[in-house]
N, C-alpha and C. Protein backbone atom coordinates (compact mmCIF):
# COMPACT_ATOMS: atom_id res chain seq x y z
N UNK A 1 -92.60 -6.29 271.27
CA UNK A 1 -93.06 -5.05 270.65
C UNK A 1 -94.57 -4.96 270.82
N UNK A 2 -95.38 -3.93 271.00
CA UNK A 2 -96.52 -3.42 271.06
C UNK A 2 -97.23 -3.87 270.66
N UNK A 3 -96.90 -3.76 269.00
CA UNK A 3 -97.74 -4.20 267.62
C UNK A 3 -98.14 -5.26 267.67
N UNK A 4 -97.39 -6.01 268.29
CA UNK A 4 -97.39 -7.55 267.73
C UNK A 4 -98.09 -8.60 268.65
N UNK A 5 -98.57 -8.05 270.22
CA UNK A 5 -99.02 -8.61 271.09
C UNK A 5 -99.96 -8.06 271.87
N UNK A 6 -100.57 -8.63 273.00
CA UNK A 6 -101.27 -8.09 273.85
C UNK A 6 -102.37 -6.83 273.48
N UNK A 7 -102.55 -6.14 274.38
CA UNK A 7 -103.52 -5.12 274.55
C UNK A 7 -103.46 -3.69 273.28
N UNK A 8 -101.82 -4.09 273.06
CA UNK A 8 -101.55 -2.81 272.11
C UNK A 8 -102.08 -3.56 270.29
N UNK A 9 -102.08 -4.82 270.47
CA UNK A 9 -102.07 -5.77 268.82
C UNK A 9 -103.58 -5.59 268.56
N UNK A 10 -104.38 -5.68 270.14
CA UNK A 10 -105.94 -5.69 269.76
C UNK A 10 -105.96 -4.52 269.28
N UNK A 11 -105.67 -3.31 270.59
CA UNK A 11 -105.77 -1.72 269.86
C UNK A 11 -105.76 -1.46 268.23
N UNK A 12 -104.51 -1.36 267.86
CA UNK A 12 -104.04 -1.32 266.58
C UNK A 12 -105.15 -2.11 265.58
N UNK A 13 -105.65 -3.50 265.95
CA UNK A 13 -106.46 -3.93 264.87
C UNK A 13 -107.67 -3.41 264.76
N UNK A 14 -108.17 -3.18 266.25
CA UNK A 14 -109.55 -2.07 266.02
C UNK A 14 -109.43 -0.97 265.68
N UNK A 15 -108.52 0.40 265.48
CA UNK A 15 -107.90 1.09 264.73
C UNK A 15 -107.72 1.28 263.39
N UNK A 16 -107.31 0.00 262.98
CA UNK A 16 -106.88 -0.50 261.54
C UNK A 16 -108.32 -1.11 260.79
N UNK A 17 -109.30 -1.71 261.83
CA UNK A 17 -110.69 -1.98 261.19
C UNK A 17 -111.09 -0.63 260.88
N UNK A 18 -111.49 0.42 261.88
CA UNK A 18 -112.11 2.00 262.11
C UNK A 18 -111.79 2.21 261.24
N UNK A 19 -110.92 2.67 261.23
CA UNK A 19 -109.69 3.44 260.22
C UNK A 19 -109.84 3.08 258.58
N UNK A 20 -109.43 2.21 258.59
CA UNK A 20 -109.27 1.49 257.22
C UNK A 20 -111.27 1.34 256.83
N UNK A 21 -111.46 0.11 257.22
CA UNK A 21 -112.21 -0.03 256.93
C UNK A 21 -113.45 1.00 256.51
N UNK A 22 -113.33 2.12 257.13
CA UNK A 22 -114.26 3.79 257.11
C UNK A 22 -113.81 4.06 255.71
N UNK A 23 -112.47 3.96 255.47
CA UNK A 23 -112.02 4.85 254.45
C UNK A 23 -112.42 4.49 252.98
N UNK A 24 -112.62 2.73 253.54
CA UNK A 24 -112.69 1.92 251.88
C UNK A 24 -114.34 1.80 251.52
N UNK A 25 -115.14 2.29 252.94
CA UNK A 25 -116.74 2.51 252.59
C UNK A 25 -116.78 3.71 251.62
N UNK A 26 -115.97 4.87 251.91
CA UNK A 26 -115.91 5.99 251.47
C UNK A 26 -115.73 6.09 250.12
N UNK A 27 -114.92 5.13 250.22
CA UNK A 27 -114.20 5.16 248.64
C UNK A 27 -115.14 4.61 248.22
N UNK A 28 -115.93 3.32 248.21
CA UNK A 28 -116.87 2.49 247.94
C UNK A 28 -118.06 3.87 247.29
N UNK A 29 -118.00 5.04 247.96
CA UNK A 29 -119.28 5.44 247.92
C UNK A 29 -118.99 6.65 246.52
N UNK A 30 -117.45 6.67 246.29
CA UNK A 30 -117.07 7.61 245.40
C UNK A 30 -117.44 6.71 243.92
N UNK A 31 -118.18 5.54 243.81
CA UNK A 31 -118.69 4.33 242.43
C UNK A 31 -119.90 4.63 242.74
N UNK A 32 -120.69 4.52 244.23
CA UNK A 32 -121.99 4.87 243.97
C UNK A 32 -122.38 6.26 243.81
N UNK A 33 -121.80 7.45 243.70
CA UNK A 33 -122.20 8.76 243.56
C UNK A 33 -121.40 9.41 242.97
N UNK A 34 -120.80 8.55 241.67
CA UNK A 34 -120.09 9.45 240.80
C UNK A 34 -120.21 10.51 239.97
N UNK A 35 -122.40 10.67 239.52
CA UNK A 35 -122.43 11.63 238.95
C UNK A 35 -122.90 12.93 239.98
N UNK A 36 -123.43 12.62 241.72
CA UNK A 36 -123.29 14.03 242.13
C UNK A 36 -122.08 14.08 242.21
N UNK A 37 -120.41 13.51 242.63
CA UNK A 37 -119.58 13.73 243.26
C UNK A 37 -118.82 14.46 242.15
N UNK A 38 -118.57 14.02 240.75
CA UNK A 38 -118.08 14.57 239.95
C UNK A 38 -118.58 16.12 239.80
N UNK A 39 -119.64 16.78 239.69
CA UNK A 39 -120.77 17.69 239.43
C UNK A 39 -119.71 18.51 240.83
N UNK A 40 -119.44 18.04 241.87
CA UNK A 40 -118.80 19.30 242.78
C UNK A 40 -117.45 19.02 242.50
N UNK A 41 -117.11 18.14 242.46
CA UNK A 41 -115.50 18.43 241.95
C UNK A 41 -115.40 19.64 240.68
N UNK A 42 -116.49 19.45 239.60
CA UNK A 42 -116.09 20.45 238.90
C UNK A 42 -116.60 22.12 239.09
N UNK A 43 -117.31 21.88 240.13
CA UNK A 43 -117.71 23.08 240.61
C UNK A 43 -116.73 23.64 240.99
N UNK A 44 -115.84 22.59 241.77
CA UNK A 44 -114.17 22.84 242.65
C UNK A 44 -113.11 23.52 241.61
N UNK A 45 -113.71 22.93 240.22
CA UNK A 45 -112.81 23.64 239.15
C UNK A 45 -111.27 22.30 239.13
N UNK A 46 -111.77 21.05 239.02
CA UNK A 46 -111.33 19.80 238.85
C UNK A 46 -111.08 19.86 237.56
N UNK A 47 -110.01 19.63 236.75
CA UNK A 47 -110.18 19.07 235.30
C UNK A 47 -110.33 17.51 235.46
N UNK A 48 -110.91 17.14 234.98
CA UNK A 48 -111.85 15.82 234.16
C UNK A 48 -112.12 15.07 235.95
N UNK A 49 -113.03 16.04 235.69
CA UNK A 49 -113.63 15.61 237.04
C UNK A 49 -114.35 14.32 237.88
N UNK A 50 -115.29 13.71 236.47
CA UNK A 50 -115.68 12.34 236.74
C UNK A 50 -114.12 11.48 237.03
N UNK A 51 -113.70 11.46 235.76
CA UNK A 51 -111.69 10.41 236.28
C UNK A 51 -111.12 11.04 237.87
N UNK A 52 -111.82 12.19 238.05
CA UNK A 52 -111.06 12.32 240.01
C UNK A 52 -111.88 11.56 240.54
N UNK A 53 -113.15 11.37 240.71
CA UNK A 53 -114.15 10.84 241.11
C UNK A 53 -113.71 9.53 241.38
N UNK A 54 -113.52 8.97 240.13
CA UNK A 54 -113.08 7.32 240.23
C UNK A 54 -111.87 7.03 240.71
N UNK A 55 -110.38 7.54 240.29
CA UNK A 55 -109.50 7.90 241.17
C UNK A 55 -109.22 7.95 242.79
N UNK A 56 -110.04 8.71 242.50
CA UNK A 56 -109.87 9.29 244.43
C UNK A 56 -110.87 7.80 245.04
N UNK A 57 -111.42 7.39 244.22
CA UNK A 57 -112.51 6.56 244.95
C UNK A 57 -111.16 4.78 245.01
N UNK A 58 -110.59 5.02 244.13
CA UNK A 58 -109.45 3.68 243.98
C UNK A 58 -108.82 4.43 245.29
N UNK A 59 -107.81 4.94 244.89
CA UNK A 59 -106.90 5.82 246.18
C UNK A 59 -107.48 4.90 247.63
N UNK A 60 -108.75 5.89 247.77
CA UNK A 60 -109.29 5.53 249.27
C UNK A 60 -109.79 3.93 249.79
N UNK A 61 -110.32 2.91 248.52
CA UNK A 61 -110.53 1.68 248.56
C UNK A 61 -109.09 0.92 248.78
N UNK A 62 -108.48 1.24 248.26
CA UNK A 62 -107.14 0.45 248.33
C UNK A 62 -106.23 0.47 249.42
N UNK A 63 -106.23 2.14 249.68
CA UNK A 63 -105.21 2.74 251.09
C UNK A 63 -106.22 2.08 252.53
N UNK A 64 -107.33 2.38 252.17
CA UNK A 64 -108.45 1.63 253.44
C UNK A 64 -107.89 0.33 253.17
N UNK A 65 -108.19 -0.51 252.51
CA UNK A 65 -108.30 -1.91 252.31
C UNK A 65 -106.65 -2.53 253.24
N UNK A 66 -105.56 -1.64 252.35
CA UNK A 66 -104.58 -1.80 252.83
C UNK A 66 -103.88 -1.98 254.40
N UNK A 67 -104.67 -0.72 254.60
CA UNK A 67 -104.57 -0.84 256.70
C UNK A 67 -105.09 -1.57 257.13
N UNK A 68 -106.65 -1.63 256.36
CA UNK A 68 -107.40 -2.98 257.52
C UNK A 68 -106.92 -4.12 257.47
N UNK A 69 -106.42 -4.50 256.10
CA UNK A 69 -105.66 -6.20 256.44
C UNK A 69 -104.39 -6.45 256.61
N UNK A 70 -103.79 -4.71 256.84
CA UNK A 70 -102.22 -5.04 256.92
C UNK A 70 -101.41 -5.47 255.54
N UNK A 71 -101.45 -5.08 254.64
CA UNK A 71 -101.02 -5.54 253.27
C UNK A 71 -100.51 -4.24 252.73
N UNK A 72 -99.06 -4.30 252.46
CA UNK A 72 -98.18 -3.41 252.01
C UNK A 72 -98.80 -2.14 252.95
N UNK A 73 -98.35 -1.90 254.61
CA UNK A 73 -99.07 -1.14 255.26
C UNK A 73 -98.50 0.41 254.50
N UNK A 74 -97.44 0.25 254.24
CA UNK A 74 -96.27 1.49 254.05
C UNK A 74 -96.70 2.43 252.59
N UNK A 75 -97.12 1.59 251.81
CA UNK A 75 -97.97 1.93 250.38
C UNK A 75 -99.11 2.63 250.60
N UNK A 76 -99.71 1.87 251.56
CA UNK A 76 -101.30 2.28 251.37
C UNK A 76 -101.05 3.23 252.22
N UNK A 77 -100.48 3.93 253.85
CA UNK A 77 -100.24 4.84 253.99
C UNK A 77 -100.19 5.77 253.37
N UNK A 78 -98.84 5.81 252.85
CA UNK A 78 -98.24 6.70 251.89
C UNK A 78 -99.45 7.26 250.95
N UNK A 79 -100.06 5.95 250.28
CA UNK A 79 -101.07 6.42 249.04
C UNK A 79 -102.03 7.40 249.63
N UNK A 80 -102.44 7.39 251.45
CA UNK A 80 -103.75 7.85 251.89
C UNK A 80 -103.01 9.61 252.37
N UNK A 81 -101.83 9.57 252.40
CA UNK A 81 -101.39 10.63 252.85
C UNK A 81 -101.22 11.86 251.55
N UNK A 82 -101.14 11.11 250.86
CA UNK A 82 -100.75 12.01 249.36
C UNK A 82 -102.36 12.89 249.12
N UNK A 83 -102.70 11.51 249.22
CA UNK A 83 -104.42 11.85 248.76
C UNK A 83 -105.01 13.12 249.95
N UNK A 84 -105.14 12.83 251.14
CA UNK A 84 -105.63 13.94 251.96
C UNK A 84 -104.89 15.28 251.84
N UNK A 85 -103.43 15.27 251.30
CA UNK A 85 -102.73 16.48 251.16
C UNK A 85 -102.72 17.28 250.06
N UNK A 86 -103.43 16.39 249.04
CA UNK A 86 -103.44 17.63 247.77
C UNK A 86 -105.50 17.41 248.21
N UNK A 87 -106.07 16.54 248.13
CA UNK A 87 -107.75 16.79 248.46
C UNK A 87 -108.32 17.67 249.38
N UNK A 88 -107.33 17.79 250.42
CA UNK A 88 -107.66 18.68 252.41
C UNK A 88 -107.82 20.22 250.99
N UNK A 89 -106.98 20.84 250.87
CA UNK A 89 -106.91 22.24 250.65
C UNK A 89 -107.66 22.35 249.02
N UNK A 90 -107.86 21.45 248.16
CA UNK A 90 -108.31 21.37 246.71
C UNK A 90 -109.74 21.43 247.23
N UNK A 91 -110.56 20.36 247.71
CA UNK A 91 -111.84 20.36 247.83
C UNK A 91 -112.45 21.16 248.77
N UNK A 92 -111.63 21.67 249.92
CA UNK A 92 -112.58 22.01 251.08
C UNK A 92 -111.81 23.39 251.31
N UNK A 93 -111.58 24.01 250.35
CA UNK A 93 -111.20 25.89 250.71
C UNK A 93 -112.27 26.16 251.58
N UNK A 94 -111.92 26.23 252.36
CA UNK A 94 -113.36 26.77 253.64
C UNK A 94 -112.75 28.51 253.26
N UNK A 95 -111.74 28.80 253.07
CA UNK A 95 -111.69 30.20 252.94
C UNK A 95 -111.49 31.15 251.48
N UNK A 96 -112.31 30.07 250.66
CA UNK A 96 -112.62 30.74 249.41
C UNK A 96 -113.59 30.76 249.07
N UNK A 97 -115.09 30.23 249.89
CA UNK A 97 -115.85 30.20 249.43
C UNK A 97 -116.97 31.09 250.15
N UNK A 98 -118.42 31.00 249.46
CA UNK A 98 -119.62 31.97 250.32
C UNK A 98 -119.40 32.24 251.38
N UNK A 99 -120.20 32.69 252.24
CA UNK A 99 -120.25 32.96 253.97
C UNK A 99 -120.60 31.48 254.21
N UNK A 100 -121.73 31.33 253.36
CA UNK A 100 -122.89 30.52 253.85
C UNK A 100 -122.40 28.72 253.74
N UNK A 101 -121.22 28.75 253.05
CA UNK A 101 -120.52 27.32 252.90
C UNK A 101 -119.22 27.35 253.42
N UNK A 102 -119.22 28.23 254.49
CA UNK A 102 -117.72 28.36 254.87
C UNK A 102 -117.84 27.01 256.03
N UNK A 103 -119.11 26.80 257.05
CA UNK A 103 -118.71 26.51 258.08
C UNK A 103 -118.64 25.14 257.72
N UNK A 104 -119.57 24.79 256.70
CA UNK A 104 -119.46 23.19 256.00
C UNK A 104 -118.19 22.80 255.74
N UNK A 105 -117.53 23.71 255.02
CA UNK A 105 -116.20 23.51 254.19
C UNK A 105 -115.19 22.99 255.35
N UNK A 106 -115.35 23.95 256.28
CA UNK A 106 -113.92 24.01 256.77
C UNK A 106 -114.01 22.34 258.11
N UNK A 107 -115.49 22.34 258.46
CA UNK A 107 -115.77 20.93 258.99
C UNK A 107 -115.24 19.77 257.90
N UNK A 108 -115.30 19.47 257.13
CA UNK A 108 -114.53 18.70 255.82
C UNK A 108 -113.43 18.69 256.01
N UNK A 109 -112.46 19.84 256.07
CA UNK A 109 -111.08 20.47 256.10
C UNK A 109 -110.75 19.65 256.97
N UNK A 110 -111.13 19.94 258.25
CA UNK A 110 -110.42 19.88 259.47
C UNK A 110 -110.74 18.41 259.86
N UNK A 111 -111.82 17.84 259.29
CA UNK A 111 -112.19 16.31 259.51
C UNK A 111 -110.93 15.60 258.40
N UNK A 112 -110.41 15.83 257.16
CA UNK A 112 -109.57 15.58 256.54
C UNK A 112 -107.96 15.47 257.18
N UNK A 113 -108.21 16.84 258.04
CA UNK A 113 -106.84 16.80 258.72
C UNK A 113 -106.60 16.27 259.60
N UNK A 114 -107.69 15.62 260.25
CA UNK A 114 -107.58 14.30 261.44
C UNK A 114 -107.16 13.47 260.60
N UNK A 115 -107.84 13.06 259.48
CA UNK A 115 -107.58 11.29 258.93
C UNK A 115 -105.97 11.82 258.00
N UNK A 116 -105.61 12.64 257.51
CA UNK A 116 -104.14 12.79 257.29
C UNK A 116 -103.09 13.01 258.50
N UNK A 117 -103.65 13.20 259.72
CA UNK A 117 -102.64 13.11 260.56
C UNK A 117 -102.54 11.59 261.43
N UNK A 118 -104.04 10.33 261.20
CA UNK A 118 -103.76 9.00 260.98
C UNK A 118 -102.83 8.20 259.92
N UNK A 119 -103.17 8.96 259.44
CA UNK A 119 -102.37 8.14 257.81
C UNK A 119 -100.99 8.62 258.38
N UNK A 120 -100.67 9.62 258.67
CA UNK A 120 -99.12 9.92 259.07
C UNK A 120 -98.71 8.84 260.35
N UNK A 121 -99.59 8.30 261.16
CA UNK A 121 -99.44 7.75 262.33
C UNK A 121 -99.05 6.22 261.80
N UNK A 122 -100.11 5.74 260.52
CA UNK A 122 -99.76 4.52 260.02
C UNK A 122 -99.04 4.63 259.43
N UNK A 123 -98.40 5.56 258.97
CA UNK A 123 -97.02 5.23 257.90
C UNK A 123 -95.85 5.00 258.61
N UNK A 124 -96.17 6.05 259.91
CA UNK A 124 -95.14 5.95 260.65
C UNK A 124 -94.62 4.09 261.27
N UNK A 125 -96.01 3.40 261.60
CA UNK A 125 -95.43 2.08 262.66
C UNK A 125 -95.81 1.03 260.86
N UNK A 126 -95.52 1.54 259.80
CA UNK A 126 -95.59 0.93 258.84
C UNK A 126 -94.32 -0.32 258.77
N UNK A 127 -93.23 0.06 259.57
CA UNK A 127 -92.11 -0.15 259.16
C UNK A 127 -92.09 -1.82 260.59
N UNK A 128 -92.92 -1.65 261.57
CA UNK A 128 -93.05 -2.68 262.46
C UNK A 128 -94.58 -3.95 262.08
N UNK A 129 -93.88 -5.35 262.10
CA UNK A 129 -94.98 -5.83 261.90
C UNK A 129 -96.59 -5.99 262.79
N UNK A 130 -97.60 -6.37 262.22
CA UNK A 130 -98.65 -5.68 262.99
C UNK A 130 -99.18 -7.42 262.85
N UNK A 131 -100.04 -7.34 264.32
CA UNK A 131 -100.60 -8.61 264.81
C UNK A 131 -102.56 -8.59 263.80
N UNK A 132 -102.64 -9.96 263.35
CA UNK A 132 -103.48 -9.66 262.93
C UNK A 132 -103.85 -9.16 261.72
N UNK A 133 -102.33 -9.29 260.98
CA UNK A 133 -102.45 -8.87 259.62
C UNK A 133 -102.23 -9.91 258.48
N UNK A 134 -102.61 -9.25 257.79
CA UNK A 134 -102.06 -10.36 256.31
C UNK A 134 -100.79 -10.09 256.16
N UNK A 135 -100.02 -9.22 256.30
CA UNK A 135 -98.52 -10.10 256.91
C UNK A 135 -97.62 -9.70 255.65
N UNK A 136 -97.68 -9.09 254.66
CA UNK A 136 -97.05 -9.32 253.26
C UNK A 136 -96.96 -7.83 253.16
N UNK A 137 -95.65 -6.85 252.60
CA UNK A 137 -95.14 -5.94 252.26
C UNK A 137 -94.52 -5.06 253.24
N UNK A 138 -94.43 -5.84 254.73
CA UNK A 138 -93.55 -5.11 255.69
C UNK A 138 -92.12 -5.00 255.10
């Protein structure tokens, strides 16, 4: 199998570093900037907006963490897919907002809808074991 050897096991782990590892900086950064990040969530019209803040910041540390070391790949998928599908259209209405924050918004949007159509890609080979992993919740 692919996953598990050769040229496709390196792929996948540099993938799974990118990937993952990007996501759990991100999250990392939703503890260091909880009071601007909260402040636009409730602009977004978030109820208890600081608890999304920290939330969304677990979500993305964990679902990252999860891909990069291969640990319960199918969870942390799942967890990263939920998250980009109610966050993609909640935070980044590119078509509800000013003129002047549309083109920002919808760059967000559509950068969201790349990393939810990864997360769909890892959930998908969730179910095959992966070379290079910590090995536990296939």
């Amino acid at each position: 199998m692919v996953l598990d050897a050769g040229l496709g096991a390196i792929a996948l782990l540099v993938g799974r570093v990118l990937f993952g590892g990007l996501l759990a900086f991100q999250g990392l950064n939703h503890f260091m900037n909880v009071d601007e990040m909260a402040g636009y969530a409730e602009y977004k019209g978030i109820p208890a907006p600081r608890a999304g803040v920290v939330v969304s910041g677990l979500l993305l540390v964990g679902g990252g963490l999860g891909i990069l070391l291969g640990a319960f790949p199918a969870l942390a998928a799942g967890v990263l897919v939920a998250f980009f599908l109610v966050v993609t259209p909640t935070m980044h209405d590119f078509w509800a907002v000013p003129e002047d924050q549309q083109q920002d918004e919808m760059v967000q949007f559509l950068k969201n809808v790349e990393l939810l159509g990864a997360s769909l890609v890892f959930l998908a080979l969730a179910t095959e074991p992966w070379a290079y992993a910590v090995g536990v919740g296939f």
